[in-house]
C-alpha atoms as a PDB file:
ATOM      1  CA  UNK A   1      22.446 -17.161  -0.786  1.00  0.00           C
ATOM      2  CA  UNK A   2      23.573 -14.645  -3.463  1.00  0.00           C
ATOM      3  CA  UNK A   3      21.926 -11.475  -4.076  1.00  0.00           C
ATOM      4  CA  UNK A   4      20.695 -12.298  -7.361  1.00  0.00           C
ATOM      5  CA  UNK A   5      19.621 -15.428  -5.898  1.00  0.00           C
ATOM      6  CA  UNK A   6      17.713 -13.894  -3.629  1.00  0.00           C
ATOM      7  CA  UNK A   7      15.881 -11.338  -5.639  1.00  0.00           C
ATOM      8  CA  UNK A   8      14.907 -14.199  -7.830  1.00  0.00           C
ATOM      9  CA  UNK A   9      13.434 -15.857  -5.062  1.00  0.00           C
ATOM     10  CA  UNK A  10      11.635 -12.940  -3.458  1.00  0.00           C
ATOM     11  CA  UNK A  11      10.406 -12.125  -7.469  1.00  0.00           C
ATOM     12  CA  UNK A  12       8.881 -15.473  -7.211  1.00  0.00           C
ATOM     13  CA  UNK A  13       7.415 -15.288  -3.563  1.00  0.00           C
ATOM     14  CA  UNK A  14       5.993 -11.878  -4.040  1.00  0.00           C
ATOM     15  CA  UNK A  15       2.462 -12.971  -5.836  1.00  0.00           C
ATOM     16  CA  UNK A  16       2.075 -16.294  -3.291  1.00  0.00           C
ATOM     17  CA  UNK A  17       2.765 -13.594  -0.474  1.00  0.00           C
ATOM     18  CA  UNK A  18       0.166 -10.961  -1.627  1.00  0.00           C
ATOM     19  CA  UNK A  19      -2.261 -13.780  -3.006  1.00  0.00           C
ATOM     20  CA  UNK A  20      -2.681 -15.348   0.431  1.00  0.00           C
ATOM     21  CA  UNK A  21      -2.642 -11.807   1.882  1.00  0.00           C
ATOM     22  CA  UNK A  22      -5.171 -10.815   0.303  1.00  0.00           C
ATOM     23  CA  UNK A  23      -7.157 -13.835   0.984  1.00  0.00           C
ATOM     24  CA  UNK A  24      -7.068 -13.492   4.351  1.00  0.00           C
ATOM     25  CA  UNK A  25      -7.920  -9.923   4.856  1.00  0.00           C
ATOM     26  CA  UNK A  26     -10.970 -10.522   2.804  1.00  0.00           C
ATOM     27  CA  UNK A  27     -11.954 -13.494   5.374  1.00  0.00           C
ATOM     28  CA  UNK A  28     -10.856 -11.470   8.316  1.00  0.00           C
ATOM     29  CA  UNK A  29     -12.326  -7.861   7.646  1.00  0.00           C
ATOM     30  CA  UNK A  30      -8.610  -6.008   8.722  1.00  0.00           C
ATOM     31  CA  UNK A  31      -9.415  -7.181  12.123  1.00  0.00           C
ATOM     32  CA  UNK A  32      -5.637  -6.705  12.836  1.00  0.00           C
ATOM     33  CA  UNK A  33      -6.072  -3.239  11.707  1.00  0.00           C
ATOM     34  CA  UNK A  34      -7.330  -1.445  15.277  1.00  0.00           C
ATOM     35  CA  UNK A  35      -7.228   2.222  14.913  1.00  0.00           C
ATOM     36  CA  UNK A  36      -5.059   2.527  12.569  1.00  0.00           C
ATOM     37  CA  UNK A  37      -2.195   0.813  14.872  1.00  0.00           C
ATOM     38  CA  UNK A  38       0.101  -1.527  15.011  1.00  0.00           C
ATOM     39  CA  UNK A  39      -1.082  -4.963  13.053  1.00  0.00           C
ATOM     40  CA  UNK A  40      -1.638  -4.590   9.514  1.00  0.00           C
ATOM     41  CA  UNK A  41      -0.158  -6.835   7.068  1.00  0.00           C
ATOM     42  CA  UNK A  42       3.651  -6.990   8.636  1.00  0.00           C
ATOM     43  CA  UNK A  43       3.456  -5.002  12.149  1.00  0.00           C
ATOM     44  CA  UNK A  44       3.278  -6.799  15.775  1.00  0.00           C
ATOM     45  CA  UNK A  45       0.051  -8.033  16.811  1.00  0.00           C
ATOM     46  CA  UNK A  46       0.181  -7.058  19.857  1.00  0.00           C
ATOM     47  CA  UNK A  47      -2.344  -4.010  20.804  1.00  0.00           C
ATOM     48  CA  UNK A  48      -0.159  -0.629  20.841  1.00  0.00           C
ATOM     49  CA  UNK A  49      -1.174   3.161  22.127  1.00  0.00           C
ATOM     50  CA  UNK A  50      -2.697   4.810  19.396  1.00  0.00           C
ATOM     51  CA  UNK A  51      -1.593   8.367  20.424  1.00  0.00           C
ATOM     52  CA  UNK A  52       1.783  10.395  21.182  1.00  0.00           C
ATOM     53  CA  UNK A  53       1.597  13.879  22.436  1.00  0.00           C
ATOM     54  CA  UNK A  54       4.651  15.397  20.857  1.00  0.00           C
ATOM     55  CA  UNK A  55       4.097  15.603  16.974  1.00  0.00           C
ATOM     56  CA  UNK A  56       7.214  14.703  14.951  1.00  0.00           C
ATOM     57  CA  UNK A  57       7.245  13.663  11.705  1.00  0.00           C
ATOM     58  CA  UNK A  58      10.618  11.682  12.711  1.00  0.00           C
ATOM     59  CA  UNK A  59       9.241   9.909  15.464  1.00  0.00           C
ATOM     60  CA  UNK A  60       6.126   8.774  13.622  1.00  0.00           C
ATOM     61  CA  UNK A  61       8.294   7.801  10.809  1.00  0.00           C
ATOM     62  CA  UNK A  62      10.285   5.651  13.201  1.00  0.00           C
ATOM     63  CA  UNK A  63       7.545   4.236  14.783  1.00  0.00           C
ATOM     64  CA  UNK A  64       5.683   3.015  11.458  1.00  0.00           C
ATOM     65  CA  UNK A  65       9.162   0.997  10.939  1.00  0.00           C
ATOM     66  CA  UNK A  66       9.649  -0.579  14.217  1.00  0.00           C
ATOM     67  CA  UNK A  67       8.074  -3.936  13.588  1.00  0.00           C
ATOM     68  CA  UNK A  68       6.789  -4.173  17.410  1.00  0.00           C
ATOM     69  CA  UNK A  69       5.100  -0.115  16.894  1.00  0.00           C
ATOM     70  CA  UNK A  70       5.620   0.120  20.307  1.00  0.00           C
ATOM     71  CA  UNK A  71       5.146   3.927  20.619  1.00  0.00           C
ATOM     72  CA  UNK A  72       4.310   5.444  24.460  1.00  0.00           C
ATOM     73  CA  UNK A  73       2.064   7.788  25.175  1.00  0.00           C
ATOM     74  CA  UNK A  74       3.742  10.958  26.020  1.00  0.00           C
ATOM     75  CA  UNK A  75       0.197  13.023  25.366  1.00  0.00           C
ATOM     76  CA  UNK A  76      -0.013  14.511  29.335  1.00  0.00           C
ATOM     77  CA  UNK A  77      -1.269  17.713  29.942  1.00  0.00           C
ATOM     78  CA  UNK A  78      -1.460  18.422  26.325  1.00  0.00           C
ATOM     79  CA  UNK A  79      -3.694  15.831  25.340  1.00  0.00           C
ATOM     80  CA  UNK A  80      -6.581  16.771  28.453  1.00  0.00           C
ATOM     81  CA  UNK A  81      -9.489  18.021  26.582  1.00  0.00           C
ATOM     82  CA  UNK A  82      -8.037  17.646  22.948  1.00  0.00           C
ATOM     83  CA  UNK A  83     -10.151  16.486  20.494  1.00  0.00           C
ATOM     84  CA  UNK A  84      -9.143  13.134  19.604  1.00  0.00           C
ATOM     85  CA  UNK A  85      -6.960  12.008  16.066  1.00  0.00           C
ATOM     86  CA  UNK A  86      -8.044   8.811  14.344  1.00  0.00           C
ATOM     87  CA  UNK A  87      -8.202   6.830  11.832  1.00  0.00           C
ATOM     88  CA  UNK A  88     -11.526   6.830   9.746  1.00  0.00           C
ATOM     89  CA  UNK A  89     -13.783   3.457  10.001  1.00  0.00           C
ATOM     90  CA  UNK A  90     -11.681   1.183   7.547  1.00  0.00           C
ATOM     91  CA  UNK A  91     -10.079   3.654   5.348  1.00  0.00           C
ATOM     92  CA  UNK A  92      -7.123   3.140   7.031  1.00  0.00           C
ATOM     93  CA  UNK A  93      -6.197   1.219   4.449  1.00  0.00           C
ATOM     94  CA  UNK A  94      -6.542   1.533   0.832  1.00  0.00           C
ATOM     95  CA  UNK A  95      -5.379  -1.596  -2.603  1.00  0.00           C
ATOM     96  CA  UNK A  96      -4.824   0.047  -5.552  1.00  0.00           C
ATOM     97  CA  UNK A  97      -5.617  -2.824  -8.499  1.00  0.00           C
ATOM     98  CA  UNK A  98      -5.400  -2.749 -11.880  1.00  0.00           C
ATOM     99  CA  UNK A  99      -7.771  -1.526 -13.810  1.00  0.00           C
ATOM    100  CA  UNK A 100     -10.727  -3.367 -14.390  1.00  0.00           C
ATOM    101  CA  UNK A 101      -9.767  -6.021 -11.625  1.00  0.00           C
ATOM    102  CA  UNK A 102     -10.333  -4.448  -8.025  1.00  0.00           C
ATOM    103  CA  UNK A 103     -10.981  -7.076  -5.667  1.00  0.00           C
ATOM    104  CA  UNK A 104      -8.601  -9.814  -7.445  1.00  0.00           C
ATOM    105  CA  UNK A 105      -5.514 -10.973  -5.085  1.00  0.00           C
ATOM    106  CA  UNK A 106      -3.532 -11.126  -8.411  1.00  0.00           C
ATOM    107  CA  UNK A 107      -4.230  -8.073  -9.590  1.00  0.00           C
ATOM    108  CA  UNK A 108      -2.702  -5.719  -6.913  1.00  0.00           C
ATOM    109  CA  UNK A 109      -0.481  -2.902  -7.598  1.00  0.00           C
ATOM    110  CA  UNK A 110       0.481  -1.362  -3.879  1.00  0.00           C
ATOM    111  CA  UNK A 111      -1.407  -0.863  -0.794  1.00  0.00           C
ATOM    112  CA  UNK A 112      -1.234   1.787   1.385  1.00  0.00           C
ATOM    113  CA  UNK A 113      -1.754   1.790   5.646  1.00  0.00           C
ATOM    114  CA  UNK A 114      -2.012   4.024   8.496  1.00  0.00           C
ATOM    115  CA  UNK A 115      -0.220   2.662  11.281  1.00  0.00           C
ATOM    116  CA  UNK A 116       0.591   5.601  13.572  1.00  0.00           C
ATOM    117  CA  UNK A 117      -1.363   9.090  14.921  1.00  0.00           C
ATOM    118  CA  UNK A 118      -0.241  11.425  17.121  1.00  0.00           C
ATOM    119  CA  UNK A 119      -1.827  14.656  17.959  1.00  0.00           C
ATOM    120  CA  UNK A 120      -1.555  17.544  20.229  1.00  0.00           C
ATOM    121  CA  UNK A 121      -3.641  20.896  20.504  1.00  0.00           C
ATOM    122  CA  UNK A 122      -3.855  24.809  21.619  1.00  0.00           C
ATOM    123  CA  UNK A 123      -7.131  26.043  22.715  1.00  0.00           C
ATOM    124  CA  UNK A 124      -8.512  29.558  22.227  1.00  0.00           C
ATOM    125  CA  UNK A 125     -11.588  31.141  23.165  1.00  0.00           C
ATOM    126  CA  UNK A 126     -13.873  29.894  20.550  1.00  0.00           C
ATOM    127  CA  UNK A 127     -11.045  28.399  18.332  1.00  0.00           C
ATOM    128  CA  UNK A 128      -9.527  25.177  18.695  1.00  0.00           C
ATOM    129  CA  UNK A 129      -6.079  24.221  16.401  1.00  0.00           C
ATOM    130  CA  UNK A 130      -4.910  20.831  16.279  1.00  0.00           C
ATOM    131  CA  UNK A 131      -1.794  19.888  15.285  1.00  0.00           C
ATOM    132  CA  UNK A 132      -2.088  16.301  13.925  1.00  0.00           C
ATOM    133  CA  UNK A 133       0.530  13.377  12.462  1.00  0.00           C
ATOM    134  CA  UNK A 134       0.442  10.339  10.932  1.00  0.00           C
ATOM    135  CA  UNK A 135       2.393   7.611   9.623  1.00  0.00           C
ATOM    136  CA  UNK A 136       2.616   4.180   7.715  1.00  0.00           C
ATOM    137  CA  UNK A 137       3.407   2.213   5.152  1.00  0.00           C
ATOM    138  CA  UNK A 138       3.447   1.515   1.346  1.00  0.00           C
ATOM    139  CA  UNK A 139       3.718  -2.159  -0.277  1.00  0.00           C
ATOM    140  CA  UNK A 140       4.293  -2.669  -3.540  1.00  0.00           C
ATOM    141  CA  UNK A 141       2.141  -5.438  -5.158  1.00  0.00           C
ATOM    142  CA  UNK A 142       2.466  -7.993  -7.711  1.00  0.00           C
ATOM    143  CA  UNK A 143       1.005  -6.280 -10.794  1.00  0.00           C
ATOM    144  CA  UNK A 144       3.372  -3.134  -9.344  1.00  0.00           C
ATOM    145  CA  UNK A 145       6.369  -1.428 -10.665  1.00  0.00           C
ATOM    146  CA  UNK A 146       9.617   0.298  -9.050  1.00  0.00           C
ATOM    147  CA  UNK A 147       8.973   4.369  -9.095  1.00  0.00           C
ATOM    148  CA  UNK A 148       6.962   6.684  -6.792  1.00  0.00           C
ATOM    149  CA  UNK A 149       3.588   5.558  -5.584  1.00  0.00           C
ATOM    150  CA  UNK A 150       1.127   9.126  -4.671  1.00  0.00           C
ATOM    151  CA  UNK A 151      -2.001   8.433  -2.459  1.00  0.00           C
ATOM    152  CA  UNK A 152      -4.465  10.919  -1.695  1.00  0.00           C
ATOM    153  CA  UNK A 153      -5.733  10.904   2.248  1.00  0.00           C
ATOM    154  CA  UNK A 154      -8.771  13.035   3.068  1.00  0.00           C
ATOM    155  CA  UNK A 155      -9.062  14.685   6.802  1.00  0.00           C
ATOM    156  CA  UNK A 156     -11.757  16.142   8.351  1.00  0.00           C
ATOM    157  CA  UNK A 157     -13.190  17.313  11.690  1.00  0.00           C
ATOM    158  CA  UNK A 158     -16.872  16.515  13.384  1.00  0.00           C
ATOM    159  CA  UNK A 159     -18.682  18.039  16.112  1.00  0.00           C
ATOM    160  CA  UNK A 160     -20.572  16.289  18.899  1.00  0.00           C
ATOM    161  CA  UNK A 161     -23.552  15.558  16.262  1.00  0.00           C
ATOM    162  CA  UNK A 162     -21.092  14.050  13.972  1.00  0.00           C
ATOM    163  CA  UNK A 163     -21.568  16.644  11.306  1.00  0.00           C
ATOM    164  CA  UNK A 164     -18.165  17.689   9.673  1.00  0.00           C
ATOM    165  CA  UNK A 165     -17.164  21.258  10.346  1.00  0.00           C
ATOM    166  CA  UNK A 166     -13.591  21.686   8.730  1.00  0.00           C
ATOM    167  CA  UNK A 167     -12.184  19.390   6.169  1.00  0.00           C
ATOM    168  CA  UNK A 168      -8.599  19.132   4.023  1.00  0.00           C
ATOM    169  CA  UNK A 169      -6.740  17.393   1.949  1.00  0.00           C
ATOM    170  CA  UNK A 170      -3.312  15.701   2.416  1.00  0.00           C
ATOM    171  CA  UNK A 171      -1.267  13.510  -0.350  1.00  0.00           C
ATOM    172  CA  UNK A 172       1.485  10.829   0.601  1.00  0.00           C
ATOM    173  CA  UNK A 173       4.485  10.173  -1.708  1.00  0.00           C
ATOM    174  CA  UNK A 174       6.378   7.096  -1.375  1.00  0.00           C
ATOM    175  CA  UNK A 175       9.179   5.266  -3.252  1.00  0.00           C
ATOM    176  CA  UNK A 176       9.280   1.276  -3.742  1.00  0.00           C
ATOM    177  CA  UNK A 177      11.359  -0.566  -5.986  1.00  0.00           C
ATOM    178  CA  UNK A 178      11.229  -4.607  -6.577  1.00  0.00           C
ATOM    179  CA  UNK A 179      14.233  -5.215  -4.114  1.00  0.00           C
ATOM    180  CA  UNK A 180      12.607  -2.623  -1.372  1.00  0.00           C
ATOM    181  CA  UNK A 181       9.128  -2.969  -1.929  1.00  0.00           C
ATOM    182  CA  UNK A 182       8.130  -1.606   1.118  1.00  0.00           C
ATOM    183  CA  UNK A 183       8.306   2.631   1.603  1.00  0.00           C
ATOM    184  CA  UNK A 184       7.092   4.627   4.664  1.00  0.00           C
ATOM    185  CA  UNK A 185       5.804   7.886   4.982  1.00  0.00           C
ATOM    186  CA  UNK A 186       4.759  10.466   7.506  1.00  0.00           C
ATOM    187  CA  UNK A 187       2.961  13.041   7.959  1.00  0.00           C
ATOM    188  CA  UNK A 188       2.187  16.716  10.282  1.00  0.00           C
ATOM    189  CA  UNK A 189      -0.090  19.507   9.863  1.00  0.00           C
ATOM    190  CA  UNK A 190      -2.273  21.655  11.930  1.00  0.00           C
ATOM    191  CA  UNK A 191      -5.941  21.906  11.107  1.00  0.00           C
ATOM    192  CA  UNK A 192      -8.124  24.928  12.909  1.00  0.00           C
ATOM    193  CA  UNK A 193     -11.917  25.297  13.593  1.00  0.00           C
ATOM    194  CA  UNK A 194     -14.349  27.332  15.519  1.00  0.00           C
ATOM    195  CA  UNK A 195     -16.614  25.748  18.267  1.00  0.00           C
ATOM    196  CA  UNK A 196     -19.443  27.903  19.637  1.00  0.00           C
ATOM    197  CA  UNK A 197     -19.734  29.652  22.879  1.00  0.00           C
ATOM    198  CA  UNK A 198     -20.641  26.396  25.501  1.00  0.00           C
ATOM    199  CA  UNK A 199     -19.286  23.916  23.428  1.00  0.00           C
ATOM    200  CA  UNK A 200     -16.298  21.815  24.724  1.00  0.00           C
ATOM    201  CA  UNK A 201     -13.350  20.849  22.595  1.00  0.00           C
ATOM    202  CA  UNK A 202     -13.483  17.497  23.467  1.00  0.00           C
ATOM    203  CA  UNK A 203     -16.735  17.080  21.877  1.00  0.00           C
ATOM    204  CA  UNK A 204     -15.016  17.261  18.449  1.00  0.00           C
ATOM    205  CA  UNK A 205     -12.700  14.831  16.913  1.00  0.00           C
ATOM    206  CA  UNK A 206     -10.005  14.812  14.107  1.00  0.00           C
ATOM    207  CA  UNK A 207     -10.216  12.211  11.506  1.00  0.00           C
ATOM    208  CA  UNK A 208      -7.998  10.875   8.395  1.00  0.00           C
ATOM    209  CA  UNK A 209      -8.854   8.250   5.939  1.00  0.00           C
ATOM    210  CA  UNK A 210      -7.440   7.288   2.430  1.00  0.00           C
ATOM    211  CA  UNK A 211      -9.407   8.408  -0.423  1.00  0.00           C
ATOM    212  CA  UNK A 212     -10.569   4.977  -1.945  1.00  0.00           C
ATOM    213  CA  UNK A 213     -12.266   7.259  -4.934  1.00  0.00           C
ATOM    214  CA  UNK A 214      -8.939   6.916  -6.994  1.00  0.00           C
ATOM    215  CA  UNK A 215      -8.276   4.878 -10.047  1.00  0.00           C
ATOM    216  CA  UNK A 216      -8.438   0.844  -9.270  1.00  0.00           C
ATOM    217  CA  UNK A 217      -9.182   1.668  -5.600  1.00  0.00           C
ATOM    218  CA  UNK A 218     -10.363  -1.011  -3.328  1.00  0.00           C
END
């Protein structure tokens, strides 16, 4: 098949693809999506460790394109009583529509996903820093155009009650174009907090989410 052939044919699969998609992650709930690994829309099914130890924006960019996300866990003695890194109930995900038509399979402009986390940690006397990553995946939509897609991600930290005791604000920039509509991006920082005197790190935990209070968001 020529090139041009082909583009003309994945031009015309594109809105059956993300129509049926769309359909049956709606009937499904994301079930595929298990925190924020592996699954989602073109990943492996197969269950796959949600952590790494060693934080490397490389690695976690590797990972989100290996279709199998196979990823093992090298957390060790780093990871023993670090708070844990995860993705946020279902905002591990985020559609962007067009305006006016969130919710409508035919309407979609690019969807973002979390696919990968890693984390790692240094403990202080009464100060806890953890150095967190994640990765995933951009796809461009029907209703969306070649350029640079930006999604805001929010991430924030909880104590044992569940109360959130440090938060921040992280912003993904990825390029798709109608013959590569599919980007990746990845991501490390380092967020610190204080835990009081008797508290035990591993009573907090470390969470990131996109922010679905943008423009069209679904």
């Amino acid at each position: 098949m020529t090139q041009s052939a082909y583009r003309a044919f994945a031009s015309l699969a594109r809105p059956v693809v993300f129509a049926v998609l769309l359909t049956g992650l709606s009937a499904c709930g994301m079930s595929s999506l298990t925190s924020g690994i592996g699954g989602g829309w073109f990943g492996s099914k197969k269950s796959t460790n949600a952590e790494v130890g060693s934080v490397n924006e490389d690695q976690l960019l590797t990972a989100a394109k290996t279709e199998t996300g196979a990823i093992s866990d090298m957390g060790g003695a780093s990871a023993h009583g670090c708070p844990r890194f995860q993705v946020w109930s279902r905002d591990g995900y985020v559609t962007i529509y067009e305006q006016g038509r969130v919710g409508d399979a035919l309407a979609v402009m690019h969807r973002g996903e979390i696919t990968k986390t890693a984390r790692e940690c240094n403990v202080e006397p009464g100060r806890v820093t953890v150095k967190y990553g994640f990765s995933g995946r951009v796809l461009l939509g029907q209703k969306g155009k070649s350029g640079r897609v930006s999604l805001p991600l929010n991430v924030f930290v909880t104590d044992a009650k569940r109360e959130k005791v440090a938060t921040d604000k992280v912003r993904i920039n990825v390029d798709v174009a109608l013959d590569n509509p599919i980007g990746y991006f990845s991501v490390v920082q380092s967020v610190t907090f204080n835990i009081p005197e008797g508290s035990r790190p591993a009573e907090y935990e470390v969470y990131v989410g996109f922010d679905r209070n943008v423009p069209g968001g679904g």
